[in-house]
Protein backbone atom coordinates (compact mmCIF):
# COMPACT_ATOMS: atom_id res chain seq x y z
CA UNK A 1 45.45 148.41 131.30
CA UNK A 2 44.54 146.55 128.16
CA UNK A 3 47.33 148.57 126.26
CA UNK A 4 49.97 146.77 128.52
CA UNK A 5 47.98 143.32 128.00
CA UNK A 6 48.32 143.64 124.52
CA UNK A 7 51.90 145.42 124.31
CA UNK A 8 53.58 142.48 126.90
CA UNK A 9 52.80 139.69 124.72
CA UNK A 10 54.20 141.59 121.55
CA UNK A 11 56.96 142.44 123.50
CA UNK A 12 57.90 138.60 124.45
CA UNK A 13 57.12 137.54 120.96
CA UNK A 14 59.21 139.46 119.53
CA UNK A 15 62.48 139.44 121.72
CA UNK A 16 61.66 135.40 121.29
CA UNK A 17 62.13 136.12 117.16
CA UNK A 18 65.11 137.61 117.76
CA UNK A 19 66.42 135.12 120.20
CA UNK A 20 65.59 132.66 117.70
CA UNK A 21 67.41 134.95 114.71
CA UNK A 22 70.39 135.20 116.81
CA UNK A 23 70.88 131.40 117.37
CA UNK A 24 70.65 130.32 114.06
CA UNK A 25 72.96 133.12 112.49
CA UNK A 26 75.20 131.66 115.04
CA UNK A 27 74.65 127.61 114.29
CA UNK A 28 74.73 128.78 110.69
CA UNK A 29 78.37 130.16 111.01
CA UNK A 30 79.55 127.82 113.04
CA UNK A 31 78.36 125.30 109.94
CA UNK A 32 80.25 127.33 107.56
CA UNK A 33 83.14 127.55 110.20
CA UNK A 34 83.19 124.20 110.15
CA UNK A 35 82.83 123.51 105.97
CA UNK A 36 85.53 125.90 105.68
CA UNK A 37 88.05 124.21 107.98
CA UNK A 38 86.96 120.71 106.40
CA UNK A 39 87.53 122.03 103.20
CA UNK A 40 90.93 123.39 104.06
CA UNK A 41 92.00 120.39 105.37
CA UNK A 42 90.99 118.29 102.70
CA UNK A 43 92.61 120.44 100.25
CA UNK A 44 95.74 120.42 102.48
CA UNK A 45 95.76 116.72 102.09
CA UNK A 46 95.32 116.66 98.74
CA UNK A 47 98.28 118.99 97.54
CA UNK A 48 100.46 116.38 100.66
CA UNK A 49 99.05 113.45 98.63
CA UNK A 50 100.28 114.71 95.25
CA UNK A 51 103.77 116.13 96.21
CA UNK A 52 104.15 112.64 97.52
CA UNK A 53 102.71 110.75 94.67
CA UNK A 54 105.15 113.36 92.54
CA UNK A 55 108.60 112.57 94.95
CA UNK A 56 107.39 109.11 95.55
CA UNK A 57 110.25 107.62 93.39
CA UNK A 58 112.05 104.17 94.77
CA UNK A 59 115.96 104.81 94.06
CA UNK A 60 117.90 103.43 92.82
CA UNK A 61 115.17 102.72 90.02
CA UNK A 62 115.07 100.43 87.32
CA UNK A 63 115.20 101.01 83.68
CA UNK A 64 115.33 100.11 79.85
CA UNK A 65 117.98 102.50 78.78
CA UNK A 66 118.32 102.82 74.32
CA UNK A 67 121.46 104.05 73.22
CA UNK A 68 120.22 105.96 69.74
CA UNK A 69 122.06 107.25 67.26
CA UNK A 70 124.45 106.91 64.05
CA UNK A 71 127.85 105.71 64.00
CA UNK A 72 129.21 107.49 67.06
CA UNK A 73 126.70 105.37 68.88
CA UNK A 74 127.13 102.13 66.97
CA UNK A 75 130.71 102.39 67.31
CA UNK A 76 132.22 102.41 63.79
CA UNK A 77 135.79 102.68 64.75
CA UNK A 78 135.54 101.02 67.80
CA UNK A 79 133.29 97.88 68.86
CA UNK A 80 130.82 99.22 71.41
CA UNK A 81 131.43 102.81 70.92
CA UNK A 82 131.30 104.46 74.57
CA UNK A 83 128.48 101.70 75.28
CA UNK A 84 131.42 99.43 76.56
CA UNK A 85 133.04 102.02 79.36
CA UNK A 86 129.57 102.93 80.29
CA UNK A 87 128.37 99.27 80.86
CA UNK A 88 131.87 98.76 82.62
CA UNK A 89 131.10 101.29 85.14
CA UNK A 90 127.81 100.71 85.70
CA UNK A 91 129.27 96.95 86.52
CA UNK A 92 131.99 98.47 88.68
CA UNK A 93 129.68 101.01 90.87
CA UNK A 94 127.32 98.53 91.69
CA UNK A 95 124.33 99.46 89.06
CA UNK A 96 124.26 97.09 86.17
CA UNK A 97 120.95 95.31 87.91
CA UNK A 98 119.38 98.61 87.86
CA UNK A 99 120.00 99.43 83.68
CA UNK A 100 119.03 96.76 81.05
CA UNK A 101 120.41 98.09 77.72
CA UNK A 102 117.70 97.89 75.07
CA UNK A 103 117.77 97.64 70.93
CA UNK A 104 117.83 95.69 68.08
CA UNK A 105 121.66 95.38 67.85
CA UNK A 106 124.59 93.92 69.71
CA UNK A 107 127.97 94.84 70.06
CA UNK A 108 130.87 95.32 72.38
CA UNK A 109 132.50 93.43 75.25
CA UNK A 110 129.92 94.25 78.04
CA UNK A 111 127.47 92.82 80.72
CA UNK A 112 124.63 94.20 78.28
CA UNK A 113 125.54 94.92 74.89
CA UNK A 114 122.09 96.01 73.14
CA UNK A 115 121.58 99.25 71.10
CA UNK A 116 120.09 101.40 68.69
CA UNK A 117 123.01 102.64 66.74
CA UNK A 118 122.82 103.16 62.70
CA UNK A 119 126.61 103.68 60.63
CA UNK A 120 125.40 106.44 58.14
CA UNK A 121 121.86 107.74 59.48
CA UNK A 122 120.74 111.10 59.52
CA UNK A 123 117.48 112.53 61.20
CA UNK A 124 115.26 111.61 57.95
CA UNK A 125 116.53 110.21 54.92
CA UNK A 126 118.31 112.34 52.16
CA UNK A 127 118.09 111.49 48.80
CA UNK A 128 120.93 111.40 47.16
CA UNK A 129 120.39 114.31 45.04
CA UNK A 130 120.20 117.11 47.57
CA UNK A 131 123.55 115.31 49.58
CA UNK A 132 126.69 115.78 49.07
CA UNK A 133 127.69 112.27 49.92
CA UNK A 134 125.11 110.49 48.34
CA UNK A 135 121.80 109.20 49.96
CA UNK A 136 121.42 108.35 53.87
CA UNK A 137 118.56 106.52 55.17
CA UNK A 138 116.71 108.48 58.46
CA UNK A 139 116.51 107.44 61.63
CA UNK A 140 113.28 109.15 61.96
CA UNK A 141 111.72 106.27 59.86
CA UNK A 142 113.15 103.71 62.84
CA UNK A 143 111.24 104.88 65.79
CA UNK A 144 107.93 103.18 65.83
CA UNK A 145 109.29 100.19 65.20
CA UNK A 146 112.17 99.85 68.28
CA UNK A 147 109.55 101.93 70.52
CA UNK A 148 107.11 99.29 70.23
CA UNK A 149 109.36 96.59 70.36
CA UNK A 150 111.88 97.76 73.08
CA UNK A 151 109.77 100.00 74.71
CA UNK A 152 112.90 102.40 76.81
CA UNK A 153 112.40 104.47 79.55
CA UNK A 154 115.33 106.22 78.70
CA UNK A 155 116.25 107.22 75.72
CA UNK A 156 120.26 108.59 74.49
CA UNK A 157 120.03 110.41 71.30
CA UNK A 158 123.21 112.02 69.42
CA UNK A 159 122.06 112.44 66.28
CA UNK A 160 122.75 114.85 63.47
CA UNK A 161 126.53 114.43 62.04
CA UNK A 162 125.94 112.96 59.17
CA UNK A 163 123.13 115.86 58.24
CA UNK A 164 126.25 118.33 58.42
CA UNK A 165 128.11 115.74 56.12
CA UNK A 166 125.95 116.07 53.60
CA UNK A 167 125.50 119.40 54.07
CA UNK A 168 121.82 118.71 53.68
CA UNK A 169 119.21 121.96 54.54
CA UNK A 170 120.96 122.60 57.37
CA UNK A 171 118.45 125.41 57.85
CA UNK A 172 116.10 123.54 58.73
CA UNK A 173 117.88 120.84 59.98
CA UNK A 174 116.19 122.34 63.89
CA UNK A 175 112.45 121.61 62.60
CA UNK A 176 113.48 117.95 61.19
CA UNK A 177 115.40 117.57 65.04
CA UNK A 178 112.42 118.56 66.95
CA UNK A 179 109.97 116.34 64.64
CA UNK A 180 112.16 113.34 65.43
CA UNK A 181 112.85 114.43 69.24
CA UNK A 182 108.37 114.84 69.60
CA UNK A 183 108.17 111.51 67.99
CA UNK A 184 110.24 110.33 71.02
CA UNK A 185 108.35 111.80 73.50
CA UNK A 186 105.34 110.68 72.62
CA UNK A 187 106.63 106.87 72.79
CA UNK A 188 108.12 107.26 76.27
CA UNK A 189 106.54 106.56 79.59
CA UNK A 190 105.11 109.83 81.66
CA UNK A 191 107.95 109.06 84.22
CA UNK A 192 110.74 108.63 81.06
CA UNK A 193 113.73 110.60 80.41
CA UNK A 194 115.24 111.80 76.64
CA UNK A 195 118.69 112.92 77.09
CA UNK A 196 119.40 114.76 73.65
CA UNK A 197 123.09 115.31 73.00
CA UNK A 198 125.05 117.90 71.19
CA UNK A 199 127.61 117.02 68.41
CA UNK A 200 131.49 116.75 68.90
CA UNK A 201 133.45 119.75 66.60
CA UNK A 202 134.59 117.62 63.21
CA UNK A 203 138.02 118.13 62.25
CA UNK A 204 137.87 119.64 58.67
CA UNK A 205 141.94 118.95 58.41
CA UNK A 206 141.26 115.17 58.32
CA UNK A 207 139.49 114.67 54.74
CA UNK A 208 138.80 111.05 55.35
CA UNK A 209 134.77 111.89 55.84
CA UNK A 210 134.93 115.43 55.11
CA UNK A 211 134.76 117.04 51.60
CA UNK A 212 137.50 119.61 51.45
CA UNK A 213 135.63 120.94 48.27
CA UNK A 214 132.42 122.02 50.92
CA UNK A 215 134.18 122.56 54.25
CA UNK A 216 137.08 124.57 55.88
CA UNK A 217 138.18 124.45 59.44
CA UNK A 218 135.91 127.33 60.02
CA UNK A 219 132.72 126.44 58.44
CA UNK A 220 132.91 123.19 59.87
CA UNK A 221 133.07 124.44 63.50
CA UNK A 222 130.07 126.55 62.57
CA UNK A 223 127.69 124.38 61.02
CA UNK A 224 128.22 122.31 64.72
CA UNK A 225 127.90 125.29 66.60
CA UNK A 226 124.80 126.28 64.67
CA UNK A 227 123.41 122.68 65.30
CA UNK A 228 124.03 122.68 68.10
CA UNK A 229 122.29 125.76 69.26
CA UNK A 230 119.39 124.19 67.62
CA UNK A 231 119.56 121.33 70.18
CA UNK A 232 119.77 123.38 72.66
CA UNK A 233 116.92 126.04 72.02
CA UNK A 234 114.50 122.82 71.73
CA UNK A 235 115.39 121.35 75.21
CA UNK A 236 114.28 124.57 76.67
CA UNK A 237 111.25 124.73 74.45
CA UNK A 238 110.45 121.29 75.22
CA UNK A 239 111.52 121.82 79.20
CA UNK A 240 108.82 124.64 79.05
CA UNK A 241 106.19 122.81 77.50
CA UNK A 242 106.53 120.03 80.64
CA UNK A 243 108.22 117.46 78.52
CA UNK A 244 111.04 115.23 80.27
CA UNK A 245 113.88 115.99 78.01
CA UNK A 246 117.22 117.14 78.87
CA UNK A 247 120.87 118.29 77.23
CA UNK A 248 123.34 115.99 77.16
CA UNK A 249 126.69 118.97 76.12
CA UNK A 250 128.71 115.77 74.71
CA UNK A 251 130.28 118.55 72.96
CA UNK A 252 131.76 119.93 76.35
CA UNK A 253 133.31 116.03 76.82
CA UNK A 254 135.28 115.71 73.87
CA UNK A 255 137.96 117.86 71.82
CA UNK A 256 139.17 117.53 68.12
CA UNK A 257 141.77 115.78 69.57
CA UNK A 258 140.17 112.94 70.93
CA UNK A 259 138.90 112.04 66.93
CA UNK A 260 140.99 109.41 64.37
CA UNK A 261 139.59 110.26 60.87
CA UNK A 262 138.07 113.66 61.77
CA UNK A 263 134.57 112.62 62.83
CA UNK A 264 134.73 109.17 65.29
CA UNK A 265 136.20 109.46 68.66
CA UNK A 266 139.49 107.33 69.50
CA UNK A 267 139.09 104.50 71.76
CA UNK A 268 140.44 106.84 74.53
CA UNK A 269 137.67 109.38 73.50
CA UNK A 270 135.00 106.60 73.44
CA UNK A 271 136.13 105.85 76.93
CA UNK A 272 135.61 109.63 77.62
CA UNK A 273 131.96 109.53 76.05
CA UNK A 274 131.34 106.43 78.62
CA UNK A 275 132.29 108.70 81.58
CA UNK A 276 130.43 111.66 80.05
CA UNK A 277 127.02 109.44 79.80
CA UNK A 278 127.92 107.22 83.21
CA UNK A 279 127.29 110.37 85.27
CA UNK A 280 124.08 111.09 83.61
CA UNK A 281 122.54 107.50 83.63
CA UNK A 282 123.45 107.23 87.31
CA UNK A 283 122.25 110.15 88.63
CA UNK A 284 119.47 109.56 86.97
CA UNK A 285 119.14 105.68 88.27
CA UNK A 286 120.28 106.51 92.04
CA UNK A 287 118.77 110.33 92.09
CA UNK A 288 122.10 111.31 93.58
C-alpha cells in the first residue's frame, strides 16, 4: 500500500511535466509559425515596394537633354545640324514641353536651340605633333564645366571623327572613349540616360577633310569600323557594370551618300540624323 501512495503521485507529476512540455513545444511553434509568416510577408512587401519604386516612372517625363559632340553636332555645314529636325518633331508630336535642350551654345531655327557642339574637337586634345592635321583641343577637358552648369539628364554623344582625322593613336583611341564616356556617367543623375553614338563611314574620295597621302577608301572604312567596335564593346561593358548607357548605331542611319565634303552630312542627311535621334529621345521621354 505505501508503494502505490508513493508511485500515484510520481505518476501525476510526471504526466503533468509532460503535459506542460507538450504545450509549450506547441505555443513555441506556433510563435515561430507565426515569425515566419510575418517575416515572409514583410519581405514580400518589400521586394512589391521596390519593383514599384523601380517602375514608378511618370511618362511622359521631363528632361534636360545635351546634344555633345564636334562638328556633326554643332552643325558645320548646316545651322543646327540634326538639332533643328529633331526639335521640329518633338514640336510636331506634341513633346517639346517635355525636352528642354541644354548647353552653352545656340544655333538653328528651333523652339530650343541650345547645345554642346565643338567644330574640330576630339576626345582629348592632340598636340599638334602626333596629328596629322595639326592640334585639336579635347572635349574631354569640357565636361566639368557644362555638367555643373547645365546639369542634363540626358546626354547625346557622337564623338570621335576628328581622332580618325588625325589619325591620332587610334589604338587606343577605346581607353581615351571610355575615360571620357565614365566621366559622363559619373555627372549624370541615377535615373539619367548616355546615348553614345557610332560614327558615319567618311568618304576617302572627297579630299576636302581627308588626307589622300594617309587614307584610301579602304582604310578609311576601317579605321570607322574599328572605332566603332570600340563604342560598341564599351556599351556592353558599361551595360554590365549597371551603368545607364546605351548605342546610338548613327552609323546604321546614314550612307556615304548622304555626306557633301566627305565627312558632314547634307542637309537631307541632317534631317535623317533628326529622325534617327527623334525615335530615341521619345521613346525615351514617353516610354513607348
Amino acid at each position: 500500500m505505501k508503494m502505490k501512495k508513493v508511485l500515484l503521485p510520481l505518476l501525476l507529476s510526471a504526466m503533468l511535466l509532460s503535459a506542460c512540455g507538450e504545450t509549450d513545444t506547441s505555443s513555441s511553434q506556433e510563435e515561430v509559425s507565426s515569425a515566419a509568416e510575418s517575416a515572409a510577408e514583410s519581405t514580400e512587401e518589400s521586394v512589391t515596394e521596390s519593383v514599384a519604386s523601380e517602375d514608378d516612372v511618370q511618362y511622359p517625363r521631363s528632361i534636360k537633354l545635351m546634344p555633345l559632340g564636334d562638328s556633326i553636332t554643332e552643325g558645320f555645314t548646316y545651322n543646327g545640324a540634326y538639332r533643328v529636325s529633331l526639335a521640329n518633331l518633338l514640336e510636331e508630336n506634341g513633346l517639346s514641353q517635355y525636352v528642354d535642350f541644354v548647353g552653352e551654345k545656340q544655333g538653328g531655327d528651333c523652339y530650343d536651340n541650345d547645345y554642346c557642339g565643338y567644330t574640330g574637337f576630339s576626345i582629348d586634345a592632340i598636340p599638334g605633333e602626333y596629328s596629322i592635321t595639326g592640334g585639336r583641343a579635347g572635349i574631354s577637358d569640357k565636361i566639368d564645366d557644362i555638367f555643373t552648369t547645365y546639369t542634363p539628364d540626358v546626354v547625346m554623344l557622337q564623338i570621335g571623327t576628328n581622332d580618325i582625322l588625325s589619325l591620332y593613336e587610334l589604338d587606343t583611341a577605346g581607353d581615351r572613349l571610355k575615360a571620357l564616356v565614365d566621366s559622363i556617367l559619373e555627372k549624370l543623375p541615377e535615373d539619367g540616360m548616355l546615348y553614345l553614338a557610332t560614327l558615319p563611314y567618311m568618304n576617302a574620295e572627297d579630299t576636302t577633310y581627308i588626307d589622300p597621302e594617309y587614307f584610301t577608301v579602304e582604310s578609311m572604312d576601317q579605321c570607322v569600323d574599328d572605332f566603332n567596335e570600340e563604342v560598341r564593346a564599351l556599351v556592353e561593358e558599361e551595360k554590365a557594370a549597371g551603368a545607364n548607357i546605351e548605342l546610338a548605331d548613327v552609323n546604321s542611319a546614314l550612307t556615304k551618300e548622304d555626306l557633301q565634303d566627305g565627312v558632314h552630312p547634307t542637309e537631307e542627311g541632317y534631317s535623317k540624323l533628326g529622325e534617327f535621334w527623334y525615335d530615341i529621345i521619345s521613346e525615351y521621354v514617353t516610354g513607348e
